[in-house]
PDB file of N, CA and C in Angstrom:
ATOM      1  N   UNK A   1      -4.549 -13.568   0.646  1.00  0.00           N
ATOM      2  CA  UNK A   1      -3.880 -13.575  -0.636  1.00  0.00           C
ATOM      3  C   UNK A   1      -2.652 -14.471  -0.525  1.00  0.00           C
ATOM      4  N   UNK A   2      -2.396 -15.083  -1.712  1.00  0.00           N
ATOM      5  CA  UNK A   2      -1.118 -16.258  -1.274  1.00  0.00           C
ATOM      6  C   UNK A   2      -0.351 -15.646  -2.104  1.00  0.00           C
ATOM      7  N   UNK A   3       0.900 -16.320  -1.699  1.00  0.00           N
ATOM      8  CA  UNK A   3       2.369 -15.332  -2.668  1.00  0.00           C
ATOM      9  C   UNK A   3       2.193 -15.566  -4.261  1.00  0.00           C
ATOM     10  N   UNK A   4       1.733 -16.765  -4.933  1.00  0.00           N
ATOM     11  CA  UNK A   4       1.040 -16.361  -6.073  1.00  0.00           C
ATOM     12  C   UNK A   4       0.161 -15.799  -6.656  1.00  0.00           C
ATOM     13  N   UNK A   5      -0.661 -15.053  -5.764  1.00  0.00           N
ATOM     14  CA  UNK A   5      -1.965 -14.596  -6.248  1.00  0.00           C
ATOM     15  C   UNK A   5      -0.918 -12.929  -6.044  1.00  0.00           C
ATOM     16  N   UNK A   6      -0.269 -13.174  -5.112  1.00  0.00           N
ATOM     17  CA  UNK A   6       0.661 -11.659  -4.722  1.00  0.00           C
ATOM     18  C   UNK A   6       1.687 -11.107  -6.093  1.00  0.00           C
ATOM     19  N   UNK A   7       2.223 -12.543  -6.525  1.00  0.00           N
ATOM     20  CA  UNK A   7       3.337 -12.332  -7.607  1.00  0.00           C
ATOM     21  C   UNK A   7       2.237 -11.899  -9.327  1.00  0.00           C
ATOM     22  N   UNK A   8       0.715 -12.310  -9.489  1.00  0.00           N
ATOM     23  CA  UNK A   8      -0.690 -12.231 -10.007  1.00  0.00           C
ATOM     24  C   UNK A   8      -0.535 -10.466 -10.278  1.00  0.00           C
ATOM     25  N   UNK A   9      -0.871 -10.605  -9.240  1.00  0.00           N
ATOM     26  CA  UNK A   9      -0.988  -8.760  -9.164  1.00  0.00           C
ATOM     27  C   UNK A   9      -0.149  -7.694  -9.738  1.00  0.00           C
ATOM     28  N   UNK A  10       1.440  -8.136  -9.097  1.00  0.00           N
ATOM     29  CA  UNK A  10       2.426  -7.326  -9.332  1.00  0.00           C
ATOM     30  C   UNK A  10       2.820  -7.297 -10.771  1.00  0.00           C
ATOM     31  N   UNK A  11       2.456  -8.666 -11.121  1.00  0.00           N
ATOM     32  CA  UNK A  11       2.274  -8.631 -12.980  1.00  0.00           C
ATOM     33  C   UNK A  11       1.314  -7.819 -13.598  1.00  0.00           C
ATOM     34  N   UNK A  12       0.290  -8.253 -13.465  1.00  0.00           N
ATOM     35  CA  UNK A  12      -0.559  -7.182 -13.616  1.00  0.00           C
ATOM     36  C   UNK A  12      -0.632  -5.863 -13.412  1.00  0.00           C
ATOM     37  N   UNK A  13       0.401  -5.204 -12.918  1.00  0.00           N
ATOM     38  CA  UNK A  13       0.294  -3.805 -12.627  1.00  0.00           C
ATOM     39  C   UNK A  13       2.042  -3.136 -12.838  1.00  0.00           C
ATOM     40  N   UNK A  14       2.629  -3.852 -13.475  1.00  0.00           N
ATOM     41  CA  UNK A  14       3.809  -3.461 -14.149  1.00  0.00           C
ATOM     42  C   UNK A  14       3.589  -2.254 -14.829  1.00  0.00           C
ATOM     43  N   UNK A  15       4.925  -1.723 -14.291  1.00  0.00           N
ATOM     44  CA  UNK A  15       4.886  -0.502 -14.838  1.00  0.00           C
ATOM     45  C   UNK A  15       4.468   0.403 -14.177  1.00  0.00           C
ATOM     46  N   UNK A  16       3.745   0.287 -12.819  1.00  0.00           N
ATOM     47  CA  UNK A  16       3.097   1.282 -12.008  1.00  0.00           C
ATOM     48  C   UNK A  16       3.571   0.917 -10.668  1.00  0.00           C
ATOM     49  N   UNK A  17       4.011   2.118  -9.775  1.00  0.00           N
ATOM     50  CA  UNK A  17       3.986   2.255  -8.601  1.00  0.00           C
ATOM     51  C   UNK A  17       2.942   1.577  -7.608  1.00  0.00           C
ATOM     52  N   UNK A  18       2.980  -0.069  -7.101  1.00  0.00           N
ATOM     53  CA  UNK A  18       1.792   0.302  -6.316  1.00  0.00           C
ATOM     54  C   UNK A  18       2.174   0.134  -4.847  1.00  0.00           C
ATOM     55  N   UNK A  19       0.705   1.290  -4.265  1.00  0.00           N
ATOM     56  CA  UNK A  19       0.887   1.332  -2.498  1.00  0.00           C
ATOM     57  C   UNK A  19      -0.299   0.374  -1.829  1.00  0.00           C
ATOM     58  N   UNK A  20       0.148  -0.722  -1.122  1.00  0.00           N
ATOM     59  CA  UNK A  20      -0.574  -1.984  -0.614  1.00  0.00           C
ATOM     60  C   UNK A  20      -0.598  -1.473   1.235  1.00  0.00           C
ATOM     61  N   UNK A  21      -1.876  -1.071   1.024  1.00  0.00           N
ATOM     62  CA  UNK A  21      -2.025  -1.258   2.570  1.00  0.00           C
ATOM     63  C   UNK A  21      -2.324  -2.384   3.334  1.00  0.00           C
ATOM     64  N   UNK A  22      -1.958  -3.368   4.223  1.00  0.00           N
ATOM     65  CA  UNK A  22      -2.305  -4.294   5.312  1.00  0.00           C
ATOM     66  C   UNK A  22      -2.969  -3.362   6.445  1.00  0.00           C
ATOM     67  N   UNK A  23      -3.753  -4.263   6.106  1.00  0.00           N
ATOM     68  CA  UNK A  23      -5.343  -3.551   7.275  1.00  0.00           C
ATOM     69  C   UNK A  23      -5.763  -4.558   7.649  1.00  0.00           C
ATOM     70  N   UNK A  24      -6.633  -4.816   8.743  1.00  0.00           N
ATOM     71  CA  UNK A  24      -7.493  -5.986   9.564  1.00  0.00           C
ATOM     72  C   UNK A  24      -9.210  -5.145  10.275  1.00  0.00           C
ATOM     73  N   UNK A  25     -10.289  -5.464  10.101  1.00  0.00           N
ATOM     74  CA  UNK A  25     -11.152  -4.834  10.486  1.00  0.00           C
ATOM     75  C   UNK A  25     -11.359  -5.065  11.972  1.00  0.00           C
ATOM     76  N   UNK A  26     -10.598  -5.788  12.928  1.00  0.00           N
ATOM     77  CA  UNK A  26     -10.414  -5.237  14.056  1.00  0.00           C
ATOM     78  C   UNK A  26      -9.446  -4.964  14.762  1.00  0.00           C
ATOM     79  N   UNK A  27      -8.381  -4.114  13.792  1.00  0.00           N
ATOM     80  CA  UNK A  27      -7.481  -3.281  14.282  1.00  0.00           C
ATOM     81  C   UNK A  27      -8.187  -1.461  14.117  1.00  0.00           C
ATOM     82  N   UNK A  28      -8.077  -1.269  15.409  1.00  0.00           N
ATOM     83  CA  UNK A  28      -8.766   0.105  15.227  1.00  0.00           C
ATOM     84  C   UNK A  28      -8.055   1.580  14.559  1.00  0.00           C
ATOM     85  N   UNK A  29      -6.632   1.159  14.692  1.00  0.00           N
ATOM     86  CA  UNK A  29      -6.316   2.147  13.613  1.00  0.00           C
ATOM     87  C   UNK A  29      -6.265   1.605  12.635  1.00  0.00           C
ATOM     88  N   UNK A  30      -6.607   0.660  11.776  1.00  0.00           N
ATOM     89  CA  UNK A  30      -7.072  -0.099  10.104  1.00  0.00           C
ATOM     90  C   UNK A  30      -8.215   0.789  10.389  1.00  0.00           C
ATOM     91  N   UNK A  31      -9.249   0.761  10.691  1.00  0.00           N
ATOM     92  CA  UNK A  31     -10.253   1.166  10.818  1.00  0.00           C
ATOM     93  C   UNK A  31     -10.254   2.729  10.671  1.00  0.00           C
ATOM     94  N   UNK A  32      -9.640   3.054  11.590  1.00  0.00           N
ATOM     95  CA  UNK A  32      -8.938   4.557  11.779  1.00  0.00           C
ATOM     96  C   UNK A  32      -8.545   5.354  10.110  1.00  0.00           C
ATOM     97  N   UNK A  33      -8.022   4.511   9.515  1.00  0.00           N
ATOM     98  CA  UNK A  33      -6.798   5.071   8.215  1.00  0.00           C
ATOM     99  C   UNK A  33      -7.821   4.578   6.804  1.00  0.00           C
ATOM    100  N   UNK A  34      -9.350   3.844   7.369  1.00  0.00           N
ATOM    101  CA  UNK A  34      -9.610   3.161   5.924  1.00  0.00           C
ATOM    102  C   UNK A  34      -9.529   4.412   4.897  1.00  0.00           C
ATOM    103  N   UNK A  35     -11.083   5.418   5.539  1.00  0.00           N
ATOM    104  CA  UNK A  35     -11.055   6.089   4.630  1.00  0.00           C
ATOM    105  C   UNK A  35      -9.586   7.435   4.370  1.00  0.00           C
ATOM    106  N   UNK A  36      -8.989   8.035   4.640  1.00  0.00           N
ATOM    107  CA  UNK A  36      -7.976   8.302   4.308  1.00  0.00           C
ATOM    108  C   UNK A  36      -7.460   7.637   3.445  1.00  0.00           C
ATOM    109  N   UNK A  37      -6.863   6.434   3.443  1.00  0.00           N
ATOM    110  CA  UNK A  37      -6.582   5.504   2.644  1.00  0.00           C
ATOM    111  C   UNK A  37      -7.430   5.711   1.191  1.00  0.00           C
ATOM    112  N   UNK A  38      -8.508   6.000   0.819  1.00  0.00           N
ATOM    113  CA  UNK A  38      -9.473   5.557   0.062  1.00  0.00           C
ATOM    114  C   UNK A  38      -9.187   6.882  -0.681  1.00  0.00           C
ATOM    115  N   UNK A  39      -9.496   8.050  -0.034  1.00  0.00           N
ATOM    116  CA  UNK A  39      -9.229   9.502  -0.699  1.00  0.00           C
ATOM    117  C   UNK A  39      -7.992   9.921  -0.910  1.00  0.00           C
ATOM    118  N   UNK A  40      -6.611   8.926  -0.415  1.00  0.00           N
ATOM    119  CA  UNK A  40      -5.228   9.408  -1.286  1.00  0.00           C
ATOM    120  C   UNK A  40      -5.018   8.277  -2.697  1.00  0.00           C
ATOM    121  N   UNK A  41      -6.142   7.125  -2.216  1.00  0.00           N
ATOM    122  CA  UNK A  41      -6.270   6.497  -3.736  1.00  0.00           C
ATOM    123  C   UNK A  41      -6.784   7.139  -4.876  1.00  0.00           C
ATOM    124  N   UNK A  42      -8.009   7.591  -4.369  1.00  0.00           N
ATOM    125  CA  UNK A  42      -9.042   8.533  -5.221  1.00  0.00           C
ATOM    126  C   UNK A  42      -8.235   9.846  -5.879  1.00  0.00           C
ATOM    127  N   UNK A  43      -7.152  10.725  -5.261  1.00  0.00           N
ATOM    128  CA  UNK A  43      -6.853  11.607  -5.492  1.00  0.00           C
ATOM    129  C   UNK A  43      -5.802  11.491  -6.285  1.00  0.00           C
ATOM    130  N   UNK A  44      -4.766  10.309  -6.580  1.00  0.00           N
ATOM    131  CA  UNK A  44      -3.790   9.890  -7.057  1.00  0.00           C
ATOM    132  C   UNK A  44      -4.543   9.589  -8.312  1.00  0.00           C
ATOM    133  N   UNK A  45      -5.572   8.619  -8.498  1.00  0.00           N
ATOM    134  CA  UNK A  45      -6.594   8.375  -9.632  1.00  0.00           C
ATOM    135  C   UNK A  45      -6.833   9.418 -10.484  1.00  0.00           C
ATOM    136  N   UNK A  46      -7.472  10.540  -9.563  1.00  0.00           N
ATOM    137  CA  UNK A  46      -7.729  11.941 -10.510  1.00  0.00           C
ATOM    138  C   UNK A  46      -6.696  12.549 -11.185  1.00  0.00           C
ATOM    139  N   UNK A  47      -5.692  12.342 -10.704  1.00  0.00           N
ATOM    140  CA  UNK A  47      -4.510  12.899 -11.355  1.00  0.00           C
ATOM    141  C   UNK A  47      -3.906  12.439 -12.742  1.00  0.00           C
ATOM    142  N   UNK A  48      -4.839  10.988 -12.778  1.00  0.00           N
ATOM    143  CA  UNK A  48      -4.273  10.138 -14.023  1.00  0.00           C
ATOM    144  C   UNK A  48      -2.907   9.204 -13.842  1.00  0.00           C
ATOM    145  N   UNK A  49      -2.185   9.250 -12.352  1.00  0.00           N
ATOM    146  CA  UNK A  49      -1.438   9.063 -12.025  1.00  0.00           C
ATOM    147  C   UNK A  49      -1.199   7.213 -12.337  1.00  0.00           C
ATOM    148  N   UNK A  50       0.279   6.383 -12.430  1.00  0.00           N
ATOM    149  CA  UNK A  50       0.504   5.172 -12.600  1.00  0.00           C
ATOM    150  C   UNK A  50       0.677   4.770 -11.102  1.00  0.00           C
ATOM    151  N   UNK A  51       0.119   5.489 -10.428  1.00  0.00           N
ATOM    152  CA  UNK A  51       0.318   4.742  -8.711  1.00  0.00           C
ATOM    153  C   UNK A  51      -1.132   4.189  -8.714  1.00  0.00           C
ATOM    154  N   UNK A  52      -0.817   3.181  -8.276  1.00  0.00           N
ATOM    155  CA  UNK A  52      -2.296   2.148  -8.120  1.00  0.00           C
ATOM    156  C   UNK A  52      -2.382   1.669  -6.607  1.00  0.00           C
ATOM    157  N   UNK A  53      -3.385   1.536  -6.105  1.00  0.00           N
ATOM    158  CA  UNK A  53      -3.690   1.108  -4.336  1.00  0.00           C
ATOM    159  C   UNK A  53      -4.463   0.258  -4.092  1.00  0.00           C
ATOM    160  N   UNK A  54      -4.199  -0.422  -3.382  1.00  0.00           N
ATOM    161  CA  UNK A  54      -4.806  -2.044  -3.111  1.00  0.00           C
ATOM    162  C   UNK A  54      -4.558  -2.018  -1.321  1.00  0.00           C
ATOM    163  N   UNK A  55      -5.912  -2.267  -0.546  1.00  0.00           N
ATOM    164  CA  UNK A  55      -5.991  -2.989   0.399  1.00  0.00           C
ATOM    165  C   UNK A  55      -5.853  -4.455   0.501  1.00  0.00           C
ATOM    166  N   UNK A  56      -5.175  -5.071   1.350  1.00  0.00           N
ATOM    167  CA  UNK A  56      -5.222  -6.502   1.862  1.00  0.00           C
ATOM    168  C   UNK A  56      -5.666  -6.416   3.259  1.00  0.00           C
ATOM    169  N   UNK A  57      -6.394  -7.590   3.444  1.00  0.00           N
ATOM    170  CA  UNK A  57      -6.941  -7.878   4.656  1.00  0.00           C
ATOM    171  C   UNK A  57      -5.960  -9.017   4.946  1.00  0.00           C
ATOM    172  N   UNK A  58      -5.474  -8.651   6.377  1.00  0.00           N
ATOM    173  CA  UNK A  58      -4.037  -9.097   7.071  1.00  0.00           C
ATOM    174  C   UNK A  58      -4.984 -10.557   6.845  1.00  0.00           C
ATOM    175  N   UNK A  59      -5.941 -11.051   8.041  1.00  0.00           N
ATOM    176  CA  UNK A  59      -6.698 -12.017   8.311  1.00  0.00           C
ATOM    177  C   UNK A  59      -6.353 -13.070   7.178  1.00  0.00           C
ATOM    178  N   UNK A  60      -6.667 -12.868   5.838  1.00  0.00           N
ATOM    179  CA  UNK A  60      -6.713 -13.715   4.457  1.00  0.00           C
ATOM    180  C   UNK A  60      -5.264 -13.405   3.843  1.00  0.00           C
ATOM    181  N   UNK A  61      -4.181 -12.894   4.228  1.00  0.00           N
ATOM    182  CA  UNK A  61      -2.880 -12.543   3.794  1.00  0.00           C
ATOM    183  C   UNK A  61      -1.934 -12.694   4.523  1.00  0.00           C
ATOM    184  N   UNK A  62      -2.182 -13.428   5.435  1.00  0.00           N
ATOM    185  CA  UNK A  62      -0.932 -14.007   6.749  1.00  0.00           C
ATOM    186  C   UNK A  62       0.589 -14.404   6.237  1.00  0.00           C
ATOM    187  N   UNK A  63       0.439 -15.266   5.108  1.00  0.00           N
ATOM    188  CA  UNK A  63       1.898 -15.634   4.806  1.00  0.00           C
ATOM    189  C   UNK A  63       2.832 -14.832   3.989  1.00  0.00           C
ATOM    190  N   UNK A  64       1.265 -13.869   2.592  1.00  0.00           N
ATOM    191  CA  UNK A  64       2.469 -12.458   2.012  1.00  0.00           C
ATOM    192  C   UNK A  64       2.809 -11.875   3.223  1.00  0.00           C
ATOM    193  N   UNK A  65       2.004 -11.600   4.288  1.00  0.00           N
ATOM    194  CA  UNK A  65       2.344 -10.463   4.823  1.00  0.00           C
ATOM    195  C   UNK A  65       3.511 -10.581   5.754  1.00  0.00           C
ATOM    196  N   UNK A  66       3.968 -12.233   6.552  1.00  0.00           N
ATOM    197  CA  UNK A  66       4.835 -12.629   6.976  1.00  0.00           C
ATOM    198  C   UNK A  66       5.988 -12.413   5.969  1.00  0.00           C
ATOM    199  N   UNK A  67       5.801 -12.831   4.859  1.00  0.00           N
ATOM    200  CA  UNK A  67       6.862 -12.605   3.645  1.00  0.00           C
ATOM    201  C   UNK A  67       7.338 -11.151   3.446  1.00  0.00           C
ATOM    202  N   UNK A  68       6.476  -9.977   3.992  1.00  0.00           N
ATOM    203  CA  UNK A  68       6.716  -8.981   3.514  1.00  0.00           C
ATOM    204  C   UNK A  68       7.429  -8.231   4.588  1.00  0.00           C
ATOM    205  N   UNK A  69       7.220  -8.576   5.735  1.00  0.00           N
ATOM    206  CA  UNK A  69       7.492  -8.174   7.183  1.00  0.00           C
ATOM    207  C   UNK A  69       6.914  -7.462   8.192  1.00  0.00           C
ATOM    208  N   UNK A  70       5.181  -7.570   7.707  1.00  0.00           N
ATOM    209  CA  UNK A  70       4.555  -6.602   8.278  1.00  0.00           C
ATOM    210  C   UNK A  70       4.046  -7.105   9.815  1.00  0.00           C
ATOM    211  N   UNK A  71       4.393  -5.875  10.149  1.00  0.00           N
ATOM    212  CA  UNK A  71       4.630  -6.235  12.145  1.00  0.00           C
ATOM    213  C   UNK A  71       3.652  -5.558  12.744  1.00  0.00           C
ATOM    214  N   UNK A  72       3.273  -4.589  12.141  1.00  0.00           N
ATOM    215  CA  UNK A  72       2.347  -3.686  12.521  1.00  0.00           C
ATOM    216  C   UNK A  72       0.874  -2.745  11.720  1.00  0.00           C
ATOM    217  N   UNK A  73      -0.268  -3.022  12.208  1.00  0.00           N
ATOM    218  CA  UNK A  73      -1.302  -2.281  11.156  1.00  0.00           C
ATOM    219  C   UNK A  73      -2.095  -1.175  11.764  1.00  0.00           C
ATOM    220  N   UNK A  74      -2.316  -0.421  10.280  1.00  0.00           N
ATOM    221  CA  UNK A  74      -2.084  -0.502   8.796  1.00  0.00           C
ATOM    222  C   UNK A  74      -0.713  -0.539   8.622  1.00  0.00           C
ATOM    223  N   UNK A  75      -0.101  -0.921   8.270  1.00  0.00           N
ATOM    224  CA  UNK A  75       1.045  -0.957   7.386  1.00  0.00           C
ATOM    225  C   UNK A  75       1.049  -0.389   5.807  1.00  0.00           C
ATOM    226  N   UNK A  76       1.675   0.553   4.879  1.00  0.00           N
ATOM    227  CA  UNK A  76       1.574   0.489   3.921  1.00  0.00           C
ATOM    228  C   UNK A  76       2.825   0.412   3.008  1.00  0.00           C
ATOM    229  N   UNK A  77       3.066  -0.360   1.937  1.00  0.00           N
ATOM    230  CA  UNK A  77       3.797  -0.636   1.571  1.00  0.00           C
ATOM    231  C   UNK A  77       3.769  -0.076   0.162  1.00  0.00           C
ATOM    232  N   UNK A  78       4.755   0.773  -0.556  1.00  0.00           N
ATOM    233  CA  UNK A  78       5.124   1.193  -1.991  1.00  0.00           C
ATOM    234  C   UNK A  78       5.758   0.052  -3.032  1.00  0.00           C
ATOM    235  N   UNK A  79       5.217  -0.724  -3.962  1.00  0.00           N
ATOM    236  CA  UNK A  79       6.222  -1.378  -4.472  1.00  0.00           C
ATOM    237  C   UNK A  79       6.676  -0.701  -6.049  1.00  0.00           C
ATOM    238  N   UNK A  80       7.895  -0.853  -6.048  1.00  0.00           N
ATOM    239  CA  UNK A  80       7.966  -0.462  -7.381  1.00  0.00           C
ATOM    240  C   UNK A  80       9.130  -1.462  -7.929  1.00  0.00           C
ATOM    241  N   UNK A  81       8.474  -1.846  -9.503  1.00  0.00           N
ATOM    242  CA  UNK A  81       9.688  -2.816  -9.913  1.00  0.00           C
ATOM    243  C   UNK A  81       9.679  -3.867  -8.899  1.00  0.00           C
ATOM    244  N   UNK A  82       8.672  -4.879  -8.747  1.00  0.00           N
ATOM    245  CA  UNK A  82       8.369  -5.565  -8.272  1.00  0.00           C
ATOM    246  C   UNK A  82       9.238  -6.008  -6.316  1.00  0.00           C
ATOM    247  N   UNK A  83       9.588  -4.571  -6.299  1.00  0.00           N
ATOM    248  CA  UNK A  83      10.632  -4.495  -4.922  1.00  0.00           C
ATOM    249  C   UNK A  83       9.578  -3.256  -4.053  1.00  0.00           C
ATOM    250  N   UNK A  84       9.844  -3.796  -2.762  1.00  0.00           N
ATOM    251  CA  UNK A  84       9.525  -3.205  -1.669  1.00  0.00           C
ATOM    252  C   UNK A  84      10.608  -2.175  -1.487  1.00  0.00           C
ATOM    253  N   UNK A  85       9.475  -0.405  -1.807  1.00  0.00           N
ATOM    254  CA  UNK A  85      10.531   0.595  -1.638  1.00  0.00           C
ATOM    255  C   UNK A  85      10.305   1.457  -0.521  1.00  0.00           C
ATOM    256  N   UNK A  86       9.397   0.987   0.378  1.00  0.00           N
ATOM    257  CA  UNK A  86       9.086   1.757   1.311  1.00  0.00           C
ATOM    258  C   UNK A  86       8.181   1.380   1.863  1.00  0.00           C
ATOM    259  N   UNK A  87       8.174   1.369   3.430  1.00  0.00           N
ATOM    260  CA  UNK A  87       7.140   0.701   4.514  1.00  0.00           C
ATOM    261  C   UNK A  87       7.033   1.923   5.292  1.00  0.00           C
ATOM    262  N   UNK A  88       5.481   2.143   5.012  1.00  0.00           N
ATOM    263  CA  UNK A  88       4.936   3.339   5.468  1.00  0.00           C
ATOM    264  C   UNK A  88       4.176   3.084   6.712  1.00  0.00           C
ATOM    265  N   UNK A  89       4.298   3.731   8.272  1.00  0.00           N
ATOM    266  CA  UNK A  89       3.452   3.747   9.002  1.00  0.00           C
ATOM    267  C   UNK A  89       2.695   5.204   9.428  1.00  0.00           C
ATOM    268  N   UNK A  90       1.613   5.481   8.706  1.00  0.00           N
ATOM    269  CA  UNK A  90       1.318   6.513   9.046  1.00  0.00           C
ATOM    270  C   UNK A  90      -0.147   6.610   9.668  1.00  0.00           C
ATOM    271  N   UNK A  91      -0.587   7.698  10.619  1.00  0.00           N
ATOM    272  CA  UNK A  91      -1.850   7.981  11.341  1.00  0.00           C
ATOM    273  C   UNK A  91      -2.283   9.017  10.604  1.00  0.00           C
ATOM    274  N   UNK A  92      -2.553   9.253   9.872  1.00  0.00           N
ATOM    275  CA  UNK A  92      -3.155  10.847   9.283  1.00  0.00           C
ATOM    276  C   UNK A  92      -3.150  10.933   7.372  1.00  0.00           C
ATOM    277  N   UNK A  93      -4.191  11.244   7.118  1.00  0.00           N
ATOM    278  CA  UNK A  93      -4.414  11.264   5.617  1.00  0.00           C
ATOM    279  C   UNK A  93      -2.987  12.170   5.171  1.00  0.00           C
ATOM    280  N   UNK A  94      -2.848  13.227   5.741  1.00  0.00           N
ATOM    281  CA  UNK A  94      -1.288  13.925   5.103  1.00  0.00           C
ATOM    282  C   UNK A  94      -0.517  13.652   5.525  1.00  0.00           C
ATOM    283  N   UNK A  95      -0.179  12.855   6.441  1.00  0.00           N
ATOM    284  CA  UNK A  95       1.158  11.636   6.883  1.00  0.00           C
ATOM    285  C   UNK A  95       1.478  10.649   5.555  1.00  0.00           C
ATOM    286  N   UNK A  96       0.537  10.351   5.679  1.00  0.00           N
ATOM    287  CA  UNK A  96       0.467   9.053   4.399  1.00  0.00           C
ATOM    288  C   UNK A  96       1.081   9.585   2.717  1.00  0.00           C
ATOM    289  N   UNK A  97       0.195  10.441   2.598  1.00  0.00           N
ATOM    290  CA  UNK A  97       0.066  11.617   1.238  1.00  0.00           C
ATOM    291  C   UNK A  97       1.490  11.938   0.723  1.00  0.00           C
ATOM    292  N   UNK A  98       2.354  12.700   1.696  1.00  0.00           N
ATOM    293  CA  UNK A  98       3.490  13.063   2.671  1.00  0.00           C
ATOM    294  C   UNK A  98       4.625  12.498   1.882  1.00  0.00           C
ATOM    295  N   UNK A  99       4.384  10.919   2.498  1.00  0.00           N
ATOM    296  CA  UNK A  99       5.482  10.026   2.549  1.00  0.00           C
ATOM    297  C   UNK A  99       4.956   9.366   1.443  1.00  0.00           C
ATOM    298  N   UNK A 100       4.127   9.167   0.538  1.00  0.00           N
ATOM    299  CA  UNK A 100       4.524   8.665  -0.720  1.00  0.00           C
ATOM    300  C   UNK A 100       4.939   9.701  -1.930  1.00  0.00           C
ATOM    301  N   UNK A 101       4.202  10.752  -1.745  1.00  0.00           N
ATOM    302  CA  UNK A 101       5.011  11.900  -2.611  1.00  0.00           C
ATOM    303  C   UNK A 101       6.608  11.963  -2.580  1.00  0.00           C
ATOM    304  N   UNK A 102       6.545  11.499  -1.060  1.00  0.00           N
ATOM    305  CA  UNK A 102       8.468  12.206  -1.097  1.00  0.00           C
ATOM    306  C   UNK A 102       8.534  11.196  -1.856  1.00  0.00           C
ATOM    307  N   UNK A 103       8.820   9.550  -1.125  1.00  0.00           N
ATOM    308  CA  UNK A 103       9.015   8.331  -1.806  1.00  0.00           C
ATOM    309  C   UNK A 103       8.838   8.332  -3.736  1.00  0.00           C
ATOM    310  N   UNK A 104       7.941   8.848  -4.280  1.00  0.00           N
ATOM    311  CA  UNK A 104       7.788   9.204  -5.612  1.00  0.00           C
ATOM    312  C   UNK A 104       8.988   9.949  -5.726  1.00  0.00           C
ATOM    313  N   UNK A 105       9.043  11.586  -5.674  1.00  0.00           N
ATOM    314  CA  UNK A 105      10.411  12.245  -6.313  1.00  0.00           C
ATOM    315  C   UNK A 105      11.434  11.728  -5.358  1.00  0.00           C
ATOM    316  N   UNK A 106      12.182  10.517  -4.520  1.00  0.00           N
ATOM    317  CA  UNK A 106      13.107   9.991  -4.883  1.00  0.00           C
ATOM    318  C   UNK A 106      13.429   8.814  -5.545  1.00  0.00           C
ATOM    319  N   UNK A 107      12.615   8.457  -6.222  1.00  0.00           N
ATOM    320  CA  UNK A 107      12.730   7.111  -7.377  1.00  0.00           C
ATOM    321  C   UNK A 107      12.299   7.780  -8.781  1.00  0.00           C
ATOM    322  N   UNK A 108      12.367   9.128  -9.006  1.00  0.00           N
ATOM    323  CA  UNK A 108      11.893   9.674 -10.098  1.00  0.00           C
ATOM    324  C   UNK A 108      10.951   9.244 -10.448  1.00  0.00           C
ATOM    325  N   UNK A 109       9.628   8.782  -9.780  1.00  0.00           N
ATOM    326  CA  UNK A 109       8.238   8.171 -10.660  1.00  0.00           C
ATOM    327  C   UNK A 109       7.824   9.523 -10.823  1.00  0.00           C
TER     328      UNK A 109
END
């Protein structure tokens, strides 16, 4: 993804919380966190919720992700208001869950 196709998105989804995971399919914890990843999207969805979730594949996203500062994967990132509000590293579907809930009730989303 290039920083315009990055700045694409974040337009497109104004108004909503979104959480961008950086993943690579041979990093074994990417691999590790997909599905987790997939069922705190799914479950946020059911809720009707304005948090929206998007995987990037590090491989095809080298320069956002240099831009963004990601050092380590999965990485997940909260943006809100087109600002980076939180860089999440978590191993566990309720690690993850966890730390964007808190992250939510302290930005009042």
């Amino acid at each position: 993804m290039t920083i315009d196709s990055w700045q694409q998105l974040i337009d497109s989804l104004k108004g909503n919380v979104v959480v961008l995971e950086f993943m690579a399919p041979w990093s074994e914890p990417s691999k590790f966190m997909e599905q987790p990843f997939k069922e705190v999207a799914s479950e946020f969805k059911d809720k009707n919720s304005n948090v929206k979730f998007a995987a990037l594949n590090f491989d095809n996203s080298k320069n956002l992700a240099r831009r963004l500062q990601v050092e380590a994967l999965p990485t997940f990132l909260v943006v809100n208001n087109f600002a980076v509000v939180d860089r999440i590293l978590a191993l566990s579907k309720t690690e993850l869950q966890q730390k964007i809930n808190d992250k939510l009730a302290q930005t009042n989303y």
